[in-house]
C-alpha atoms as a PDB file:
ATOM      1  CA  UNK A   1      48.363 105.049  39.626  1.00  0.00           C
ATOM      2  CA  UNK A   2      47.469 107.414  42.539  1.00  0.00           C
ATOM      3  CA  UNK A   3      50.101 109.699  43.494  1.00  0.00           C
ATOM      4  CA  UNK A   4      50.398 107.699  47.113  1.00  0.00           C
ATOM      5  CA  UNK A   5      51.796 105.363  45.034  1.00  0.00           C
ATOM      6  CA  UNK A   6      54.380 107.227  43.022  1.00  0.00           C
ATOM      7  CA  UNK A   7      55.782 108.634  46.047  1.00  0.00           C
ATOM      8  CA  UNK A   8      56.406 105.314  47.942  1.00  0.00           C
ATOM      9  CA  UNK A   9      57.675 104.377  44.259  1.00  0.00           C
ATOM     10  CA  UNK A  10      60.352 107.446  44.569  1.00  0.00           C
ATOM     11  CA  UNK A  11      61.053 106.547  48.317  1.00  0.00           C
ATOM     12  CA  UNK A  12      61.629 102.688  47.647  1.00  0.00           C
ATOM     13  CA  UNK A  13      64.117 104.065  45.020  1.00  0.00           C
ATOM     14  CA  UNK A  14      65.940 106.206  47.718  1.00  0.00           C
ATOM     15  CA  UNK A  15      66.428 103.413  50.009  1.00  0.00           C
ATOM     16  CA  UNK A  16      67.333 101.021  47.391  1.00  0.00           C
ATOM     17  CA  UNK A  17      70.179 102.954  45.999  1.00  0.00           C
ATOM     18  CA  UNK A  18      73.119 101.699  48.585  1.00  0.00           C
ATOM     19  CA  UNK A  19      71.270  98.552  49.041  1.00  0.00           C
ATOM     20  CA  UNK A  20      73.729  96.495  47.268  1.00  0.00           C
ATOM     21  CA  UNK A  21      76.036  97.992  49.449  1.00  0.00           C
ATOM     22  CA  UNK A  22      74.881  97.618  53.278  1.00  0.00           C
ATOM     23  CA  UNK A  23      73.794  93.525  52.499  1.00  0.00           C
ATOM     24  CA  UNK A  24      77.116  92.973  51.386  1.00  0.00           C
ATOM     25  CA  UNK A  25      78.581  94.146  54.394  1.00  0.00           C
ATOM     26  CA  UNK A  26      75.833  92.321  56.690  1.00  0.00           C
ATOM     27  CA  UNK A  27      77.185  89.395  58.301  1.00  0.00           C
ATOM     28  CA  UNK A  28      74.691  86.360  58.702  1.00  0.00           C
ATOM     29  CA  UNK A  29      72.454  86.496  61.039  1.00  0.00           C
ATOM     30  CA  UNK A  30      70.812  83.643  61.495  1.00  0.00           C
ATOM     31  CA  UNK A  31      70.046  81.543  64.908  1.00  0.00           C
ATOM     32  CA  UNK A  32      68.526  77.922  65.567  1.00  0.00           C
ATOM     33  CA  UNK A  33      65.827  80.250  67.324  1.00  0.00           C
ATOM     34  CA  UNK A  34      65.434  82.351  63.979  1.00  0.00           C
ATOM     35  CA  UNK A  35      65.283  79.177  62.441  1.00  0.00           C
ATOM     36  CA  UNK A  36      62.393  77.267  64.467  1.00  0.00           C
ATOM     37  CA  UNK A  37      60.253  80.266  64.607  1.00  0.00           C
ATOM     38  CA  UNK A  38      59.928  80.494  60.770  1.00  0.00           C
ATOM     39  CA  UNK A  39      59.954  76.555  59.823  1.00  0.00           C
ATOM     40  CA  UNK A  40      57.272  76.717  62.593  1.00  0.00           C
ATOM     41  CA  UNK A  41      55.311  79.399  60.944  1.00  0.00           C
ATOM     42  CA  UNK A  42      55.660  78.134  57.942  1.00  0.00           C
ATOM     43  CA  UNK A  43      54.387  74.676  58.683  1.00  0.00           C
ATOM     44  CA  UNK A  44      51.265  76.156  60.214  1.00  0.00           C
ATOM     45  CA  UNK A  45      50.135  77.953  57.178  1.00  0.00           C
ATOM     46  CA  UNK A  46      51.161  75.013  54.825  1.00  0.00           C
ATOM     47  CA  UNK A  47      48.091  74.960  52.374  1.00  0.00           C
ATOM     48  CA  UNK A  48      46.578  78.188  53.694  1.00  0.00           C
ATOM     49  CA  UNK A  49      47.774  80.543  51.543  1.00  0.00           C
ATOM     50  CA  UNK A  50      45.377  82.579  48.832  1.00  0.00           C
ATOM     51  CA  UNK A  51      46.195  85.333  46.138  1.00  0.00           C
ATOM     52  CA  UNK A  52      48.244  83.042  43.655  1.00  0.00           C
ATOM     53  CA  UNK A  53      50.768  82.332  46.647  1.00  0.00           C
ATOM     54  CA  UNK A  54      53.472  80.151  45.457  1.00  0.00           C
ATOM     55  CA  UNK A  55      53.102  76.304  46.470  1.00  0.00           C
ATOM     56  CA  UNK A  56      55.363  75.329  49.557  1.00  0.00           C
ATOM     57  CA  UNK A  57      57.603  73.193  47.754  1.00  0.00           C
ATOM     58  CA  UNK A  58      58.375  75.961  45.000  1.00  0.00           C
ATOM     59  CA  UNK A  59      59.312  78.771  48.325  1.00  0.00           C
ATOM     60  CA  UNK A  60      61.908  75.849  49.313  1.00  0.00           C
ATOM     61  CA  UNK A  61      63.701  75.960  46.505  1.00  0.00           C
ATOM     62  CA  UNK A  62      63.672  79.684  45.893  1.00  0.00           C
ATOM     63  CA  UNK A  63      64.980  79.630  49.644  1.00  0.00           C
ATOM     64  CA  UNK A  64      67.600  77.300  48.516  1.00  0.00           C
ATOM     65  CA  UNK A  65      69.107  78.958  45.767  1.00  0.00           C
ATOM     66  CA  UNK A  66      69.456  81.781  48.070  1.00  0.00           C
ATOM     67  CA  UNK A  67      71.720  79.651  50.196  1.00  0.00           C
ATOM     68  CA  UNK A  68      73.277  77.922  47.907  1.00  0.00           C
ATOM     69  CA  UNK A  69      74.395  80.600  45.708  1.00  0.00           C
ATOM     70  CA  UNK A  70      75.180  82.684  48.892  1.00  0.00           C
ATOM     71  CA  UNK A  71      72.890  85.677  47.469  1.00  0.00           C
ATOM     72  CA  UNK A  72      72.478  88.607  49.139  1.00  0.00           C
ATOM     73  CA  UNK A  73      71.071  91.496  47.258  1.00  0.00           C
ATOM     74  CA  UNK A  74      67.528  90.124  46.575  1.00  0.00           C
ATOM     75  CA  UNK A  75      64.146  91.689  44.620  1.00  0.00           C
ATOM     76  CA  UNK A  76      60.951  89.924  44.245  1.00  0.00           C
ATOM     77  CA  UNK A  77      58.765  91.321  42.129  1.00  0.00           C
ATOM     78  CA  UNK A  78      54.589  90.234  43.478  1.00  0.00           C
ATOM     79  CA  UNK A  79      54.850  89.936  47.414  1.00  0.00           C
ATOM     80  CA  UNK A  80      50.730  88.642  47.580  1.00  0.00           C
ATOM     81  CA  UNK A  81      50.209  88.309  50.928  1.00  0.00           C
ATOM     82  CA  UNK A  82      54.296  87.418  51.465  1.00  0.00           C
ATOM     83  CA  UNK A  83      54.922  83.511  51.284  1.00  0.00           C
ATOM     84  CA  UNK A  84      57.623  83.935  48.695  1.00  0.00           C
ATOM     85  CA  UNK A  85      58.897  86.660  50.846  1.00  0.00           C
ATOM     86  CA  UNK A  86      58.903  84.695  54.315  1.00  0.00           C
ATOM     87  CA  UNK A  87      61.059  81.768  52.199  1.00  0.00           C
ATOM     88  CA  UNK A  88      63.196  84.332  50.796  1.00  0.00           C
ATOM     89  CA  UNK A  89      63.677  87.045  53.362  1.00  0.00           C
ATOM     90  CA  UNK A  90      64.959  82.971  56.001  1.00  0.00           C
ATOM     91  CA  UNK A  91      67.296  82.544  53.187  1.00  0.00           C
ATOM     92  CA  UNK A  92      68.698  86.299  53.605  1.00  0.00           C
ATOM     93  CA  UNK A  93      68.566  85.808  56.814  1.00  0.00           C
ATOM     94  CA  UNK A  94      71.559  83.249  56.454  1.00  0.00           C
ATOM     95  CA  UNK A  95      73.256  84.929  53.985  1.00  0.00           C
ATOM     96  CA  UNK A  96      73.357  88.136  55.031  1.00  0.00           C
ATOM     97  CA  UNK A  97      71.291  89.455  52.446  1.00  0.00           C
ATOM     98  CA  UNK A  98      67.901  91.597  52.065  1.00  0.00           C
ATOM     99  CA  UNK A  99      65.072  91.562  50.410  1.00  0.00           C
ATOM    100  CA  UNK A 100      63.043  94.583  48.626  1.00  0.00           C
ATOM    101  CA  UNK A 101      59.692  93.171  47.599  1.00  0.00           C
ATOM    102  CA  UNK A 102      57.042  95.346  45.321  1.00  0.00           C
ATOM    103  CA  UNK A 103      53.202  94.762  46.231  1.00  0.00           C
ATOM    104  CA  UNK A 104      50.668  96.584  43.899  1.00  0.00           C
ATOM    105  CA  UNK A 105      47.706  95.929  45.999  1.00  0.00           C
ATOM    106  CA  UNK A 106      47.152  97.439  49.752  1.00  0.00           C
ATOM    107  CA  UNK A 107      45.701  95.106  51.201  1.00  0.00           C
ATOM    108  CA  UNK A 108      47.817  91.969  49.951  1.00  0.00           C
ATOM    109  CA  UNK A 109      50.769  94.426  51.125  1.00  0.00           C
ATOM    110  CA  UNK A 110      49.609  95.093  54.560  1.00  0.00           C
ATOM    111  CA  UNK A 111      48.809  91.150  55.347  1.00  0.00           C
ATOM    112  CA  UNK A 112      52.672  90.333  54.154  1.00  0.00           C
ATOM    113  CA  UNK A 113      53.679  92.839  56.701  1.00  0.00           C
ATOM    114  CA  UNK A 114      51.925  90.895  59.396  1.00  0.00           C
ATOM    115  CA  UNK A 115      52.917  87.316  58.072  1.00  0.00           C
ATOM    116  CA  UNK A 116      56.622  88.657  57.817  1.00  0.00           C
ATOM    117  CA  UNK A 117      56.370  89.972  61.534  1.00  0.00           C
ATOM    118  CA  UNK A 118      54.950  86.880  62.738  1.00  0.00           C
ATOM    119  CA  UNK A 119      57.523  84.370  60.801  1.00  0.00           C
ATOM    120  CA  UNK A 120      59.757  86.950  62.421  1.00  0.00           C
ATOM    121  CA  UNK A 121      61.716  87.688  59.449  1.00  0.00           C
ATOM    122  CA  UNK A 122      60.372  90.834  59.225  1.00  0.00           C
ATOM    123  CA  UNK A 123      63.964  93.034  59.886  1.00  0.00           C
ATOM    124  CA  UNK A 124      65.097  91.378  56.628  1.00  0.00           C
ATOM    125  CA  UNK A 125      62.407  92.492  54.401  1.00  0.00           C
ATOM    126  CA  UNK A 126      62.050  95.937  52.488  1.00  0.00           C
ATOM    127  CA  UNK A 127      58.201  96.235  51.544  1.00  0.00           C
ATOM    128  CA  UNK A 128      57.429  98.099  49.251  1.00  0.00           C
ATOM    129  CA  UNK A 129      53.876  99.274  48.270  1.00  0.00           C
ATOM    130  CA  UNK A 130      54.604 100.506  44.456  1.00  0.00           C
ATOM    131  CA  UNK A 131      53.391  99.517  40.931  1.00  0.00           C
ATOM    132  CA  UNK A 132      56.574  98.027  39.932  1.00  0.00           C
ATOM    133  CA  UNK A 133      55.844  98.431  36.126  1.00  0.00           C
ATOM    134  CA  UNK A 134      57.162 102.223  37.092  1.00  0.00           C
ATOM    135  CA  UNK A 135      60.031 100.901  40.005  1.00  0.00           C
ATOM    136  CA  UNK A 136      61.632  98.217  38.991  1.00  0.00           C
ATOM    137  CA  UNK A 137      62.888  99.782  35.852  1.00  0.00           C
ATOM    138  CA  UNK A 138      64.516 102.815  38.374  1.00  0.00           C
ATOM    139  CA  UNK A 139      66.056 100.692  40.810  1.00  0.00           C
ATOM    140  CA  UNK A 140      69.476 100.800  40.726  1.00  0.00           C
ATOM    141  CA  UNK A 141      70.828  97.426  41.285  1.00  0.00           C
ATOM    142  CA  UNK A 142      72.895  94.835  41.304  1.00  0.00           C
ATOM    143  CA  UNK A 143      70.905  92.113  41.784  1.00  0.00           C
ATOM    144  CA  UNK A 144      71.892  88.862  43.205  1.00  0.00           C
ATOM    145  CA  UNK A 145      68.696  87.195  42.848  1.00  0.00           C
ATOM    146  CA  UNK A 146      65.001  88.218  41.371  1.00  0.00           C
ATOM    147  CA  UNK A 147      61.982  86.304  41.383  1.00  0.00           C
ATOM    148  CA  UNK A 148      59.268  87.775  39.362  1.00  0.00           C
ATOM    149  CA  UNK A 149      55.954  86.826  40.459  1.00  0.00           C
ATOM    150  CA  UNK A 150      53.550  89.415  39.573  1.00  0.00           C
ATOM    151  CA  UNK A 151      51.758  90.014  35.898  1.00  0.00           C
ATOM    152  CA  UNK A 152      52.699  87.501  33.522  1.00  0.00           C
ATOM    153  CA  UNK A 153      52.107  90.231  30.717  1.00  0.00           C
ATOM    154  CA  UNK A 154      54.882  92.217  31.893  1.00  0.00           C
ATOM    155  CA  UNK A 155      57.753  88.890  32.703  1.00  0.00           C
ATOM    156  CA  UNK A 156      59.407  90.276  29.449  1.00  0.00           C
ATOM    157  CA  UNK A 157      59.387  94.120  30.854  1.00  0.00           C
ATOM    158  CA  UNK A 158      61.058  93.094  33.584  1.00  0.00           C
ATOM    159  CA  UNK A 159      63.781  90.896  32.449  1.00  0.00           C
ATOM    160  CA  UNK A 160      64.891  93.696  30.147  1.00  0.00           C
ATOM    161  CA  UNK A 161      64.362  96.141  32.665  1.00  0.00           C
ATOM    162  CA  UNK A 162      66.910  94.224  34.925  1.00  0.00           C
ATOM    163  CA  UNK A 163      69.168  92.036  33.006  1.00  0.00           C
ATOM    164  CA  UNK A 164      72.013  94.710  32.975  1.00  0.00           C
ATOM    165  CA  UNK A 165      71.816  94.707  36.889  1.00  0.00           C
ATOM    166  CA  UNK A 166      72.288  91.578  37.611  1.00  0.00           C
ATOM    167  CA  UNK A 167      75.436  90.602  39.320  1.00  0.00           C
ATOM    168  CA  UNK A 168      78.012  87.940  38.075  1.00  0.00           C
ATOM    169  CA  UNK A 169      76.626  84.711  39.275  1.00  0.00           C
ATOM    170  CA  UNK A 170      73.147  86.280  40.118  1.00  0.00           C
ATOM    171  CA  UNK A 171      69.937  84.414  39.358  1.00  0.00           C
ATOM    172  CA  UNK A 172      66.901  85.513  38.083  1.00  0.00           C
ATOM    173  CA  UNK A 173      63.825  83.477  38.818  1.00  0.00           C
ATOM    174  CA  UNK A 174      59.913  83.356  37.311  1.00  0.00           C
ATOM    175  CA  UNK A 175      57.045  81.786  38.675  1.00  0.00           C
ATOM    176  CA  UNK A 176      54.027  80.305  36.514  1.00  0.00           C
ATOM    177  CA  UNK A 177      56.215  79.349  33.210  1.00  0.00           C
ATOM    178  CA  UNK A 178      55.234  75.606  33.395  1.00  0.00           C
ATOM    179  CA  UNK A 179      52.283  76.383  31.784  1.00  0.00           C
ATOM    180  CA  UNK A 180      52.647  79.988  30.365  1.00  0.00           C
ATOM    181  CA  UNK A 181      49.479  82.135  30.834  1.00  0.00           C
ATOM    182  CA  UNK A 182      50.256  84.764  28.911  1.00  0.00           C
ATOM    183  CA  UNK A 183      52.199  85.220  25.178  1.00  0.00           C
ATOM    184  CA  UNK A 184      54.572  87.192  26.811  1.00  0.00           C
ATOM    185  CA  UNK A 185      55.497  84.539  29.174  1.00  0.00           C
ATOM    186  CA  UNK A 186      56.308  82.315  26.160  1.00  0.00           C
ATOM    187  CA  UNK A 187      58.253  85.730  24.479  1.00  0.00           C
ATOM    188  CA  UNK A 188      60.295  85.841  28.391  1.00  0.00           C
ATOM    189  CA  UNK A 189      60.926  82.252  28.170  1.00  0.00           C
ATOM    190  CA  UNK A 190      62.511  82.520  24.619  1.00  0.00           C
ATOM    191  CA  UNK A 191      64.536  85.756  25.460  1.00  0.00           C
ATOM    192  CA  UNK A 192      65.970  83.954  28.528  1.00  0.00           C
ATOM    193  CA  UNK A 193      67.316  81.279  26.659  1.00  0.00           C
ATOM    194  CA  UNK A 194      68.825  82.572  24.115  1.00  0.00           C
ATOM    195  CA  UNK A 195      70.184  85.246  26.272  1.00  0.00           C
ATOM    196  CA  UNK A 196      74.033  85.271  25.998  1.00  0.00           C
ATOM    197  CA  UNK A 197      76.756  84.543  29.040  1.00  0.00           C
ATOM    198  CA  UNK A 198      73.239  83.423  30.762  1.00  0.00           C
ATOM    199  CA  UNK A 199      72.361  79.785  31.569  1.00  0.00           C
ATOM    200  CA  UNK A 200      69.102  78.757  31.271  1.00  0.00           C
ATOM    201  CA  UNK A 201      66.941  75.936  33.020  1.00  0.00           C
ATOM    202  CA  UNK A 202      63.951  74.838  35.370  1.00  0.00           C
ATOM    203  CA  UNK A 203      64.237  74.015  38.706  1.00  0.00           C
ATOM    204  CA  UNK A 204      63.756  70.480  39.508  1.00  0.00           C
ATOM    205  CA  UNK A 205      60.855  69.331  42.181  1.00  0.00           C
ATOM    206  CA  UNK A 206      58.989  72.293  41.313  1.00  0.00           C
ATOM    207  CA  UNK A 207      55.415  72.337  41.603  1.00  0.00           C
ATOM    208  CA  UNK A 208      53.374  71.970  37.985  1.00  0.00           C
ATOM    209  CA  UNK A 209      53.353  76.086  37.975  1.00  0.00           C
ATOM    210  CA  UNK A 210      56.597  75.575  37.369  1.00  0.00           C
ATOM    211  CA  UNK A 211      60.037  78.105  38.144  1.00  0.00           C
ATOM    212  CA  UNK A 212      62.521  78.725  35.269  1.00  0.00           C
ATOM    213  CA  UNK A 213      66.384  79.902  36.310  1.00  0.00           C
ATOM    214  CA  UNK A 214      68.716  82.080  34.778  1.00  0.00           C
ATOM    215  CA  UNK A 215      71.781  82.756  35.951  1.00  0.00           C
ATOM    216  CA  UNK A 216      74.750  84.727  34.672  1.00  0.00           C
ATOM    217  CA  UNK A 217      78.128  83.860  34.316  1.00  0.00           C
ATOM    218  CA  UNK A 218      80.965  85.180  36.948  1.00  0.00           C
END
């Protein structure tokens, strides 16, 4: 990785180190307006989306458990070109959360900055372009609520490189475990469930990718 890289790696982990912090003290912000201009957006681009996107149906429920579990400190890990992030940075939005998002690839990073300007959720979003193989494992947490997105290889990596951030009652989320792509996504799965003061499901209406859940006790 160039050294571009590991120095927007070092600077996401600056500004991520009182994240936790400032969301929590955030109140919702939210409007009907807010809330047009995104469902709007997102309708337009329904079935548009390239670079291993999630499915619309599987960014409404990721948006959902946001709300529902009233999460505010949130990391996705594989922005693509941002649909994921556009779902999740309208749920922070309500909750009066943020989101810090890790993109590998320029050009799928620059794109999510102008689909997250242009859903006009873009003030809730902290992009980061960073290998997150090298950045997730010094961020400093806690985590509401992760969705993992990005190299299937690596789900395992990741869950161990976070599980002792995670909040009480956070979530952690994967994409792609329907049908596992990967060994490691079948080692993840297996970790997960047997993972103690964790529960451990799927997410029902999913699409056939497929989104498995784990959340830890309060």
């Amino acid at each position: 990785m160039g050294s571009a890289l590991r120095f927007a790696g070092l600077m996401a982990v600056c500004a991520c180190v009182s994240l936790a912090a400032e969301v929590r003290a955030q109140a919702p912000r939210a409007t009907p307006e807010l809330d047009r201009k995104v469902q709007d957006f997102l309708d337009a681009e329904r079935g548009k989306w390239d670079y291993l996107n999630v499915p619309y149906q599987d960014g409404k429920i990721l948006h959902d458990l946001v709300v529902k579990g009233a999460h505010k400190a949130i990391l996705e890990i594989g922005t693509s070109t941002g649909h994921s992030t556009v779902w999740l940075a309208w749920a922070a939005a309500k909750t009066g959360g943020r989101v810090v998002t890790i993109e590998i690839d320029r050009g799928r990073h620059e794109r999510a900055l102008a689909n997250l300007k242009r859903a006009g959720v873009a003030e809730y979003v902290d992009a980061r372009l960073a290998d997150a193989h090298e950045l997730v494992k010094l961020l400093p947490g806690p985590w509401d609520f992760v969705f993992q997105d990005a190299d299937k290889e690596w789900y395992l990596r990741y869950f161990r490189d976070l599980e002792a951030k995670m909040a009480p009652g956070g979530c952690y989320t994967a994409h792609n475990v329907a049908r596992p792509y990967a060994r490691q996504v079948i080692e993840f799965l297996d970790y997960a469930r047997k993972r103690p003061g964790v529960s451990f499901g799927f997410a029902e209406g999913a699409s056939g990718e497929g989104i498995s859940i784990s959340c830890w006790s309060r």
